[in-house]
N, C-alpha and C. Protein backbone atom coordinates (compact mmCIF):
# COMPACT_ATOMS: atom_id res chain seq x y z
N UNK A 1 6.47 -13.43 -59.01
CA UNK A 1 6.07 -12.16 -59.58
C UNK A 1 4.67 -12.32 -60.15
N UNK A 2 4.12 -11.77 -59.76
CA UNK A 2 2.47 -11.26 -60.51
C UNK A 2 2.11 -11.02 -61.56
N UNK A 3 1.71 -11.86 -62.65
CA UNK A 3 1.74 -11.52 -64.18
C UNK A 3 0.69 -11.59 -64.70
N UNK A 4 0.31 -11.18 -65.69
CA UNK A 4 -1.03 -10.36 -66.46
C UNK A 4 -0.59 -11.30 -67.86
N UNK A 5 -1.19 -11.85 -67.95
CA UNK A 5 -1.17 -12.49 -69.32
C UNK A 5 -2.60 -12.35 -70.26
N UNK A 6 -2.40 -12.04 -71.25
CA UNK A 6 -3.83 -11.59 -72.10
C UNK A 6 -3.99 -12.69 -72.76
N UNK A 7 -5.30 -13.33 -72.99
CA UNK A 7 -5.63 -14.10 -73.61
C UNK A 7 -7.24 -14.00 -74.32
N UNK A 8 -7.56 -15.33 -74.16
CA UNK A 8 -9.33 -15.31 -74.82
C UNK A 8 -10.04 -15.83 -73.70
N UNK A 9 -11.12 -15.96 -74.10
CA UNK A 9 -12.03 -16.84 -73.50
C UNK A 9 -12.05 -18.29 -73.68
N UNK A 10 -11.62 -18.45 -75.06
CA UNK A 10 -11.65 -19.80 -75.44
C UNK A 10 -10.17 -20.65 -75.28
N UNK A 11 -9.33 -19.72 -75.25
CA UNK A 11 -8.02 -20.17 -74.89
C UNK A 11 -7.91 -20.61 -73.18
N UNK A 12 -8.64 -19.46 -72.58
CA UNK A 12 -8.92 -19.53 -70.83
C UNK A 12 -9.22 -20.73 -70.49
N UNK A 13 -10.37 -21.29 -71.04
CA UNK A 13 -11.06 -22.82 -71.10
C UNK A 13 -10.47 -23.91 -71.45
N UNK A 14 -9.21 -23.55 -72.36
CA UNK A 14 -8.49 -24.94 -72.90
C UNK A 14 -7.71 -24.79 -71.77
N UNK A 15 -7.04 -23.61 -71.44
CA UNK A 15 -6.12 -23.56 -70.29
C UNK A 15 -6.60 -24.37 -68.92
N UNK A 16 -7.75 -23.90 -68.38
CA UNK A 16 -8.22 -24.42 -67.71
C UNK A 16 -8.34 -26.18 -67.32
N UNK A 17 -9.12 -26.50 -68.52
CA UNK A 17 -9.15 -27.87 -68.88
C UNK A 17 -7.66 -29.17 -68.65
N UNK A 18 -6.85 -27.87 -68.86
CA UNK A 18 -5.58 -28.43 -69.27
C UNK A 18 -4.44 -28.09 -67.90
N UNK A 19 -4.84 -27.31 -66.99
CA UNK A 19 -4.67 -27.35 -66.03
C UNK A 19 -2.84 -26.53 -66.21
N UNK A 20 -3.15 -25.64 -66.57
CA UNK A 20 -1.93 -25.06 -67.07
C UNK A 20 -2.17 -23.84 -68.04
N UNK A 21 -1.27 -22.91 -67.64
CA UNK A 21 -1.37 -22.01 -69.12
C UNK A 21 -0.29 -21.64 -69.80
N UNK A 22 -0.26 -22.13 -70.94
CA UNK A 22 1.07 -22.81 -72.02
C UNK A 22 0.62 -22.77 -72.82
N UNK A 23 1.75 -23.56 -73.87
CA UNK A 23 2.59 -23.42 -73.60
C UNK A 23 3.50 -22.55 -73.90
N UNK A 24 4.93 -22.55 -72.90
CA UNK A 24 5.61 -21.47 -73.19
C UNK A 24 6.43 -21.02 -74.38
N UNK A 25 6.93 -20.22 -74.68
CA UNK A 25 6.61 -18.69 -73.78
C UNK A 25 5.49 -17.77 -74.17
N UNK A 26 5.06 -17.78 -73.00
CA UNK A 26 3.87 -16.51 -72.97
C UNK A 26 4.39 -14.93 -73.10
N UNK A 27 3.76 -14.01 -73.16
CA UNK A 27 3.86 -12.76 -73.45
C UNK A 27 2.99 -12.20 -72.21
N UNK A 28 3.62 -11.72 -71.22
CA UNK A 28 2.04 -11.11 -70.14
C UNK A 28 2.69 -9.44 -70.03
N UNK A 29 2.33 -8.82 -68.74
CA UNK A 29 2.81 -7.49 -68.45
C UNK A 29 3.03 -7.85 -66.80
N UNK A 30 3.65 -7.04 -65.85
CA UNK A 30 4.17 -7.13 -64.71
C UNK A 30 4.85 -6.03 -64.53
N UNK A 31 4.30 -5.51 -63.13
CA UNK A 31 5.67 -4.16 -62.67
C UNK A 31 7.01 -4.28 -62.84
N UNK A 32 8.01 -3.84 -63.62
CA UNK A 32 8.56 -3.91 -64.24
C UNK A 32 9.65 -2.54 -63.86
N UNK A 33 11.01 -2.52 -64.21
CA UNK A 33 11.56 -1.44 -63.57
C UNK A 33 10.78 0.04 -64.96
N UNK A 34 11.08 -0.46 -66.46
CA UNK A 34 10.06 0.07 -67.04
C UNK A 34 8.89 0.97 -66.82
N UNK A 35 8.02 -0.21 -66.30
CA UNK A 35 6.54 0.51 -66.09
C UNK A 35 6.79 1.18 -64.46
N UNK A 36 7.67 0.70 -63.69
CA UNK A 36 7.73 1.73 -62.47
C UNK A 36 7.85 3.15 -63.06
N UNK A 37 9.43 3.39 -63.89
CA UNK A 37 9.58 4.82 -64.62
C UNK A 37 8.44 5.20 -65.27
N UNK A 38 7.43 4.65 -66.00
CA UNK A 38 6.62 5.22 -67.16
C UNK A 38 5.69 5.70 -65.83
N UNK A 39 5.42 5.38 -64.72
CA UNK A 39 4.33 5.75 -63.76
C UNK A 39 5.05 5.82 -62.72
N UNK A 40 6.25 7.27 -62.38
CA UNK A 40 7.27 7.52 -61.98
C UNK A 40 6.19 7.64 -60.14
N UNK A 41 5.18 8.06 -59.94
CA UNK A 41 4.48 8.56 -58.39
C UNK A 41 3.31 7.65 -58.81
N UNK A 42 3.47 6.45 -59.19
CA UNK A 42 2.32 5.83 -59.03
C UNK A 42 2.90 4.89 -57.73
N UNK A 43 1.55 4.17 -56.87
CA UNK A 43 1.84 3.26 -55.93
C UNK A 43 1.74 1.88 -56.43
N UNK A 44 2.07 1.02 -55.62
CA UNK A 44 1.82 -0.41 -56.08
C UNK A 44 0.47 -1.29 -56.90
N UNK A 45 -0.78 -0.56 -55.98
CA UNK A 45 -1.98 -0.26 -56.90
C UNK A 45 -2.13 -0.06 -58.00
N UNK A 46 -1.56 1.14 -58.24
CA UNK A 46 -1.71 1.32 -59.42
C UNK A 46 -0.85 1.03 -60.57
N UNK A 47 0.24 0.75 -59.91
CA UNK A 47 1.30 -0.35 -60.89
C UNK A 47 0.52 -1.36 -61.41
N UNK A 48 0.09 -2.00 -60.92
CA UNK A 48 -1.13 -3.25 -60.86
C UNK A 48 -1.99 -2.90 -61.77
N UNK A 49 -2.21 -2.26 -61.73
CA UNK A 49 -3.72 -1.55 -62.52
C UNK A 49 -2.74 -1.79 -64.08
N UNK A 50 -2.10 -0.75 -63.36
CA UNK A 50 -1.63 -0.30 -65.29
C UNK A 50 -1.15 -1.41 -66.27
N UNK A 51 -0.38 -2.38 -65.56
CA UNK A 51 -0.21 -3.74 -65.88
C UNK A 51 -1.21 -4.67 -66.31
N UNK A 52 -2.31 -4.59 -65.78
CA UNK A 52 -3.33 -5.43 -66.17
C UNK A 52 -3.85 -4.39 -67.48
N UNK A 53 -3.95 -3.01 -67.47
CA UNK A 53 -4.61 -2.41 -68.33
C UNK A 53 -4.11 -2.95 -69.55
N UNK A 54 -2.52 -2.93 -69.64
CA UNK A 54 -1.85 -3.11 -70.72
C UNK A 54 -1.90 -4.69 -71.41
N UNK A 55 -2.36 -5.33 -70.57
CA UNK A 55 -2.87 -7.24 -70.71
C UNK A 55 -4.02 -7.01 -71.33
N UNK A 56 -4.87 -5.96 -71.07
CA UNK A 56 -6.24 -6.10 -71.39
C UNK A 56 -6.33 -5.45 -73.07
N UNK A 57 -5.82 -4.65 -73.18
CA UNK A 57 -5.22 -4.28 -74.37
C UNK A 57 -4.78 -5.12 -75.59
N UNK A 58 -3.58 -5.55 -74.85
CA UNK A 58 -2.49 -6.72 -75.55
C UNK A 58 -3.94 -8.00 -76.19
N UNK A 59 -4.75 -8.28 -75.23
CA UNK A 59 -6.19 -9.33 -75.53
C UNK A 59 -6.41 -8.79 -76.65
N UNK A 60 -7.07 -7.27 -76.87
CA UNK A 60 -7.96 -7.43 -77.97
C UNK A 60 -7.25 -7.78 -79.36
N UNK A 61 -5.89 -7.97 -79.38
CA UNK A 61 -5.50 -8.96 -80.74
C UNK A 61 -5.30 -10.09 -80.77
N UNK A 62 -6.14 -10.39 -79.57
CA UNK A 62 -6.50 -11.88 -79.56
C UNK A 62 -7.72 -12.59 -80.02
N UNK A 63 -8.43 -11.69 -79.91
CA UNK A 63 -9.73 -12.03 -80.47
C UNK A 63 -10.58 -11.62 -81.68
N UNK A 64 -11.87 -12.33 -81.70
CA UNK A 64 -12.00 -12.80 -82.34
C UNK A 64 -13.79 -11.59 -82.47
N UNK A 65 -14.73 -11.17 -83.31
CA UNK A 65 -15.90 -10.75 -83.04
C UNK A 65 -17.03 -11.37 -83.19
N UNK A 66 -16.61 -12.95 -82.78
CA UNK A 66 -18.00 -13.88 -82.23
C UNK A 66 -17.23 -14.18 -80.55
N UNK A 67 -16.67 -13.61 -80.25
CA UNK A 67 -15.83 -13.75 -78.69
C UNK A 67 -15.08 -12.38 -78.48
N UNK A 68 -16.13 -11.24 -78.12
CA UNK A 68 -15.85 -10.18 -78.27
C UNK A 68 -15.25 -9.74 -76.40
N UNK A 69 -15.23 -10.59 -75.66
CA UNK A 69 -14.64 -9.66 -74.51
C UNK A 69 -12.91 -9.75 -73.95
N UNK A 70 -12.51 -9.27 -73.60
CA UNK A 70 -11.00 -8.68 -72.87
C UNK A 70 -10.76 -9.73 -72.14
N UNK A 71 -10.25 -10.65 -71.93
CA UNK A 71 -9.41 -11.41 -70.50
C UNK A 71 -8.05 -11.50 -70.63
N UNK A 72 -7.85 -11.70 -69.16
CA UNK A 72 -6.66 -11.56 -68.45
C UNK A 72 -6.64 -12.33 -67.41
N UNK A 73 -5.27 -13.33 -67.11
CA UNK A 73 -5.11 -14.29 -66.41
C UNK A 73 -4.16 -13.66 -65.39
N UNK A 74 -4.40 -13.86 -64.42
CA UNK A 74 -3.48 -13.42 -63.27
C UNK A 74 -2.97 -14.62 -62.97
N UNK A 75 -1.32 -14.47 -62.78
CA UNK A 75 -0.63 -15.25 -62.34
C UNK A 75 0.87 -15.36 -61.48
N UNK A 76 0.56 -16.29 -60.44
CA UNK A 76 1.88 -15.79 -59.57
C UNK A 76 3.21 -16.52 -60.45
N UNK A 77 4.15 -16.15 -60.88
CA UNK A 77 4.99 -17.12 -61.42
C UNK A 77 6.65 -17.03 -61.24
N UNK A 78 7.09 -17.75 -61.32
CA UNK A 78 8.49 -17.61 -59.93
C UNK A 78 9.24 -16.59 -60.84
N UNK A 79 10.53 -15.95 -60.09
CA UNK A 79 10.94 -14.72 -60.89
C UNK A 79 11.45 -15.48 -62.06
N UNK A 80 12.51 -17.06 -61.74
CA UNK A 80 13.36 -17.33 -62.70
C UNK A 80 12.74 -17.41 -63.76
N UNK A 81 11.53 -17.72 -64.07
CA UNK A 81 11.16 -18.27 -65.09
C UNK A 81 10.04 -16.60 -65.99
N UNK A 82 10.79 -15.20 -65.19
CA UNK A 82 10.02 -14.24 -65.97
C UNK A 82 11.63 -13.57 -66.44
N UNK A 83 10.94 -12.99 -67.89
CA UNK A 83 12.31 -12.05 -68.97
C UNK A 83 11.79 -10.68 -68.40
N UNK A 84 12.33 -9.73 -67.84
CA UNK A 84 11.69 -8.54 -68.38
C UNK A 84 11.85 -8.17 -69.92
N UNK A 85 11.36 -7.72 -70.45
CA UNK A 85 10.81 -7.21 -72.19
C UNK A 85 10.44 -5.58 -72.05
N UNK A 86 10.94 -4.54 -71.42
CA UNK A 86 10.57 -3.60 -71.40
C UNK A 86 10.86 -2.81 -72.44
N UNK A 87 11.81 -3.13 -73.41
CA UNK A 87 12.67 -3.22 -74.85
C UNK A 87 10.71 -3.12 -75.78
N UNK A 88 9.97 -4.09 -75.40
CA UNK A 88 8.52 -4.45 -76.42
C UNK A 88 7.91 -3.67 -75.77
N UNK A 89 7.74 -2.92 -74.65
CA UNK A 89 6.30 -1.90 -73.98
C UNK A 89 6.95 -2.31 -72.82
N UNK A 90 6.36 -1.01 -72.11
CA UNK A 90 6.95 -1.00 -70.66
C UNK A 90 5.72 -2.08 -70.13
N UNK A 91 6.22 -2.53 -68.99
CA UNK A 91 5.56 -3.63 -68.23
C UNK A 91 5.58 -4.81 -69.32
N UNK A 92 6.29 -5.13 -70.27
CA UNK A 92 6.11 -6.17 -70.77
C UNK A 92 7.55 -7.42 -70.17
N UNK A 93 6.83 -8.79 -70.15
CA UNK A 93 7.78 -9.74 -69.76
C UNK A 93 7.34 -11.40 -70.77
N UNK A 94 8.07 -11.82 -70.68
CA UNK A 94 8.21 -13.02 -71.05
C UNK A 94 8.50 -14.48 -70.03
N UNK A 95 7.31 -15.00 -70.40
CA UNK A 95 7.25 -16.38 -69.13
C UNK A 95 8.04 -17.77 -69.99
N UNK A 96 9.00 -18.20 -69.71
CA UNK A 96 10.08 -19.16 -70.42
C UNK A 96 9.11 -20.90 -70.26
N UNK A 97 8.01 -20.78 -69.22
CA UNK A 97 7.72 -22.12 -68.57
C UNK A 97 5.95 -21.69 -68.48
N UNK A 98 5.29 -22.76 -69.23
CA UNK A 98 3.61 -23.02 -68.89
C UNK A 98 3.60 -22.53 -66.98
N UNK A 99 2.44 -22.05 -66.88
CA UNK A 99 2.42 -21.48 -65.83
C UNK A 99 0.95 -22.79 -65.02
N UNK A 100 1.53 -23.48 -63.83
CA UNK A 100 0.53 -24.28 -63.41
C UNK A 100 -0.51 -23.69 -62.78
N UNK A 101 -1.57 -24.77 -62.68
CA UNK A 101 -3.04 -23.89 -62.82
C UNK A 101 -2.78 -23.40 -61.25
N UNK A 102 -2.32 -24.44 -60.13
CA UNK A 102 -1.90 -23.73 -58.68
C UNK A 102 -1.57 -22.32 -58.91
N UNK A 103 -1.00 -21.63 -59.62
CA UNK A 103 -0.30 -20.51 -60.02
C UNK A 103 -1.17 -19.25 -59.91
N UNK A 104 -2.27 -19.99 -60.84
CA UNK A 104 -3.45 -18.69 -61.13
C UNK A 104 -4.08 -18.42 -59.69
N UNK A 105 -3.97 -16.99 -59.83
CA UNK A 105 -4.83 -16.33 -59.07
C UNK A 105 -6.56 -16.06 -59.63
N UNK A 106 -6.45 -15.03 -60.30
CA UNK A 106 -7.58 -14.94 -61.03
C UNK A 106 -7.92 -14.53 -62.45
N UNK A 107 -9.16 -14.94 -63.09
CA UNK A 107 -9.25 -14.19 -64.48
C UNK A 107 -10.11 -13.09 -64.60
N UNK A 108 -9.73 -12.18 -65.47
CA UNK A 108 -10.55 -10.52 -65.50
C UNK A 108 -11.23 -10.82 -66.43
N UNK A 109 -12.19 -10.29 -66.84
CA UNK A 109 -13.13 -10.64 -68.14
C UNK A 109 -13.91 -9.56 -68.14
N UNK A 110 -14.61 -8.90 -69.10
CA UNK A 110 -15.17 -8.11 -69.69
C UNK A 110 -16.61 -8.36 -69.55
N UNK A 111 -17.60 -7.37 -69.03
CA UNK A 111 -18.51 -8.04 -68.44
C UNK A 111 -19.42 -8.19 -70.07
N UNK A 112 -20.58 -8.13 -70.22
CA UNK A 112 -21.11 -8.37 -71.68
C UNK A 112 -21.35 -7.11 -71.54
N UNK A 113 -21.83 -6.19 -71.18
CA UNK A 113 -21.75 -4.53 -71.50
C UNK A 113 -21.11 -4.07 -71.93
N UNK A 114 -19.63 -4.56 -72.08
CA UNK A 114 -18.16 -3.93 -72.82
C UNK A 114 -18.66 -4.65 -74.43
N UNK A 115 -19.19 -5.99 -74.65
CA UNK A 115 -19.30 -6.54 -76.13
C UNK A 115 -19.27 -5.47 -77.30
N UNK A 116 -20.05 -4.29 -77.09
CA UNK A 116 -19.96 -3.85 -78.51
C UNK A 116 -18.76 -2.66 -78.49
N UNK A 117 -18.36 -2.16 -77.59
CA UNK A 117 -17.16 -1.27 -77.76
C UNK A 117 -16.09 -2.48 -78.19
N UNK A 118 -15.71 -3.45 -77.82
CA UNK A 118 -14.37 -4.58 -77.72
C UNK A 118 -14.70 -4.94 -79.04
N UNK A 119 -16.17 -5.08 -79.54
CA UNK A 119 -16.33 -5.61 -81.22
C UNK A 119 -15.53 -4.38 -82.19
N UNK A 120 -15.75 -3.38 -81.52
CA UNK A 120 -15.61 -1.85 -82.55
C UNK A 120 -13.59 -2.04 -82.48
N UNK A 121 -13.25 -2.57 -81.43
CA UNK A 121 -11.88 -2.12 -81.54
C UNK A 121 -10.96 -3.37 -81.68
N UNK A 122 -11.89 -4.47 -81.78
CA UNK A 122 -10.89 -5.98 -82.57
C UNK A 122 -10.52 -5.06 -83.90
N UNK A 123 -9.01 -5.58 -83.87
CA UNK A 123 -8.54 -5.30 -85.17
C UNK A 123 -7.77 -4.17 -85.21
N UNK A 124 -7.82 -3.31 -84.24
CA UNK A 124 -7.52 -1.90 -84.25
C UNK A 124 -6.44 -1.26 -83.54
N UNK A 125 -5.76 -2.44 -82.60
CA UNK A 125 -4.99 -2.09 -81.69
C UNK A 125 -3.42 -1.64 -82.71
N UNK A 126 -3.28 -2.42 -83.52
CA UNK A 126 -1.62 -1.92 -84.57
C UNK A 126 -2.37 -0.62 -84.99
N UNK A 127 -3.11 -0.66 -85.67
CA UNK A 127 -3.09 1.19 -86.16
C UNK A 127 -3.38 2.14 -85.12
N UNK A 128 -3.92 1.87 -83.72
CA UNK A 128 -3.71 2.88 -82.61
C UNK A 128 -2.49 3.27 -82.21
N UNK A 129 -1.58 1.84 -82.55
CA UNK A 129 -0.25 2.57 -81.67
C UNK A 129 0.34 3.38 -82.84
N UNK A 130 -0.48 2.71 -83.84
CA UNK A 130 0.75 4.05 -85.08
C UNK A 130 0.26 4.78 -85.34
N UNK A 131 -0.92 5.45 -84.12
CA UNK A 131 -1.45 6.86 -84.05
C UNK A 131 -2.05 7.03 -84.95
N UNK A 132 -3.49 6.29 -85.37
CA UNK A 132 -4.38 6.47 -86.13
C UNK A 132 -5.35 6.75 -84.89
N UNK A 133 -6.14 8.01 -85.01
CA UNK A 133 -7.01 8.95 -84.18
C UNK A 133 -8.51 7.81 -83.56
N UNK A 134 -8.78 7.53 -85.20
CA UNK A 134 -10.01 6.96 -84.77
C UNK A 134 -10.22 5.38 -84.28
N UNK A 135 -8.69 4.66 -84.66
CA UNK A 135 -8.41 3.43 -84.04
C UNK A 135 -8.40 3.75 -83.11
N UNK A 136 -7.98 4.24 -82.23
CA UNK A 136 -7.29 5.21 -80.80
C UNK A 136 -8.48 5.09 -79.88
N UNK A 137 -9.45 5.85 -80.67
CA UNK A 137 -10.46 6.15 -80.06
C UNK A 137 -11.46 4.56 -79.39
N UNK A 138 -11.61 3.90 -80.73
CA UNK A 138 -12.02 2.38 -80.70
C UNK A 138 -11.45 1.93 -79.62
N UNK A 139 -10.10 1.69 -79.67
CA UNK A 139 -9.29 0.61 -78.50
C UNK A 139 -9.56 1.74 -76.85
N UNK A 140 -9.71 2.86 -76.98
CA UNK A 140 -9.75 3.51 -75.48
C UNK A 140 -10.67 3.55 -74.90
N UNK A 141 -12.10 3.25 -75.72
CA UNK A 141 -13.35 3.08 -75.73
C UNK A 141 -13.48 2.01 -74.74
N UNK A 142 -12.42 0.77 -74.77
CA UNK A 142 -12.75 -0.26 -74.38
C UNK A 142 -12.61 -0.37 -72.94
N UNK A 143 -11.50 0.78 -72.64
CA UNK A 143 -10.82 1.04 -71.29
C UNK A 143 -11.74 1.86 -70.28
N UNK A 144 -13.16 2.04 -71.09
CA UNK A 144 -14.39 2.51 -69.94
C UNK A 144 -14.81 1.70 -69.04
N UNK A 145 -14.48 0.33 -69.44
CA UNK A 145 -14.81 -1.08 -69.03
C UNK A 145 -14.28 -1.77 -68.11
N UNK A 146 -14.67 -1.79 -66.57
CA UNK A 146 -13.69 -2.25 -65.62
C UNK A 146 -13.94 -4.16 -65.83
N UNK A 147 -12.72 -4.66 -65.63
CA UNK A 147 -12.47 -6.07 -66.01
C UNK A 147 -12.99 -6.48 -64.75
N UNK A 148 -14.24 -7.63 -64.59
CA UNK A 148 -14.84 -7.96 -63.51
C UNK A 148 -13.75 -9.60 -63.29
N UNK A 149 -13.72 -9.35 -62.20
CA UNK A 149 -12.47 -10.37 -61.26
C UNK A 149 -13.57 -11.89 -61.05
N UNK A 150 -12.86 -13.16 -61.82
CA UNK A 150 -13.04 -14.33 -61.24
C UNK A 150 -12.36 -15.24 -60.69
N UNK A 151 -12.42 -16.00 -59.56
CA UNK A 151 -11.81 -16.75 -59.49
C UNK A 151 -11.33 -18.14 -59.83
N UNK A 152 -10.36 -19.09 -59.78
CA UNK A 152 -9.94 -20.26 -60.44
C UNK A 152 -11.20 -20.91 -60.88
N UNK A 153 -12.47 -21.57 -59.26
CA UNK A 153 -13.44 -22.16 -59.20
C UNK A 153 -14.40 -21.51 -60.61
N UNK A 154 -14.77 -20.26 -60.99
CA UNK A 154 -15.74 -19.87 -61.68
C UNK A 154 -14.87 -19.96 -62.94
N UNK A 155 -13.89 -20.16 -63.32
CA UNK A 155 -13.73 -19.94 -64.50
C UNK A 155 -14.76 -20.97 -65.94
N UNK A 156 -14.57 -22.09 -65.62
CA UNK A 156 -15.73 -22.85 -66.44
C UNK A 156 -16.95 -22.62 -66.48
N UNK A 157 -17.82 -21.53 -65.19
CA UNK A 157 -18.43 -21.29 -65.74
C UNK A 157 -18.72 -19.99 -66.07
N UNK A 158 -17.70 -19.57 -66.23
CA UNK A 158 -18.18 -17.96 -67.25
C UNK A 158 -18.92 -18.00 -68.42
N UNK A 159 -19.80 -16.97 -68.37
CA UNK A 159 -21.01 -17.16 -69.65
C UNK A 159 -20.41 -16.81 -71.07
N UNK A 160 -21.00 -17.84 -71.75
CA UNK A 160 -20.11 -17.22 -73.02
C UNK A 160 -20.24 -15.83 -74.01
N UNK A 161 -20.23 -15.58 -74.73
CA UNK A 161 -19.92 -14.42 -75.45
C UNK A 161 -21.67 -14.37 -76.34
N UNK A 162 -22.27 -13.09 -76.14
CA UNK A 162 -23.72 -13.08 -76.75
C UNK A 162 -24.09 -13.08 -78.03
């Protein structure tokens, strides 16, 4: 199954290094019977999409505003070892087992043009979902921002944060 796991930049790099991303359990998003219903005429595409959207999201309470961009680890990871969690947000799952680096497909990252919207909405993602207007606004701000696709090879050298 195809999983969206949100992380950092600096976590990406230890992952990397470490040839694994652990340890478990992780928290990612994945089409899900959930997120099928919540996007009842969406296609597989866009299942995909929305899944990663919701990883990219899930990131910004990961970070930090000297490491202001969005990533997301794509990963193939066998079914046994995924929970569905649609109970925590639709498309949400739980990975029981470090996911080996063979695994990864690719990482999404935020290009540096997203830096100052992703600075405005660290911090902001709990009071958006409890429907505070102008948190809302901050964290959706960020979603103008298409996550530019790397692969395994480039991940070390992604540029760091400005």
């Amino acid at each position: 199954m195809r999983v969206y796991l949100p992380t950092s930049l600096r976590t990406l790099r230890r992952w990397a290094q470490a040839a694994e991303a652990g340890p478990a359990p992780l928290t990612g998003y994945a089409v899900t019977p959930g997120l099928r219903e919540w996007y009842a005429d969406a296609d597989i595409h866009e299942l995909e999409y929305a899944a990663t959207a919701r990883a990219a999201r899930a990131s910004l309470r990961l970070l930090q505003e000297s490491e202001p961009r969005r990533v997301v680890l794509a990963v193939d990871a066998p079914d046994a070892a995924v929970s569905v969690r649609d109970d925590l947000d639709e498309g949400a799952v739980e990975l029981s087992a470090a996911v080996p680096w063979p695994a990864v497909a690719a990482a999404l990252v935020d290009a540096q043009e997203a830096e100052d919207d992703v600075r405005l909405a660290i911090g902001q993602v709990d009071a958006a979902d409890l429907g505070d207007a102008d948190a809302e606004f901050a964290v959706s701000s960020t979603e103008d921002h298409e996550l530019l696709w790397y692969a395994t090879q480039e991940i070390p050298d992604l540029p760091p944060p400005a």
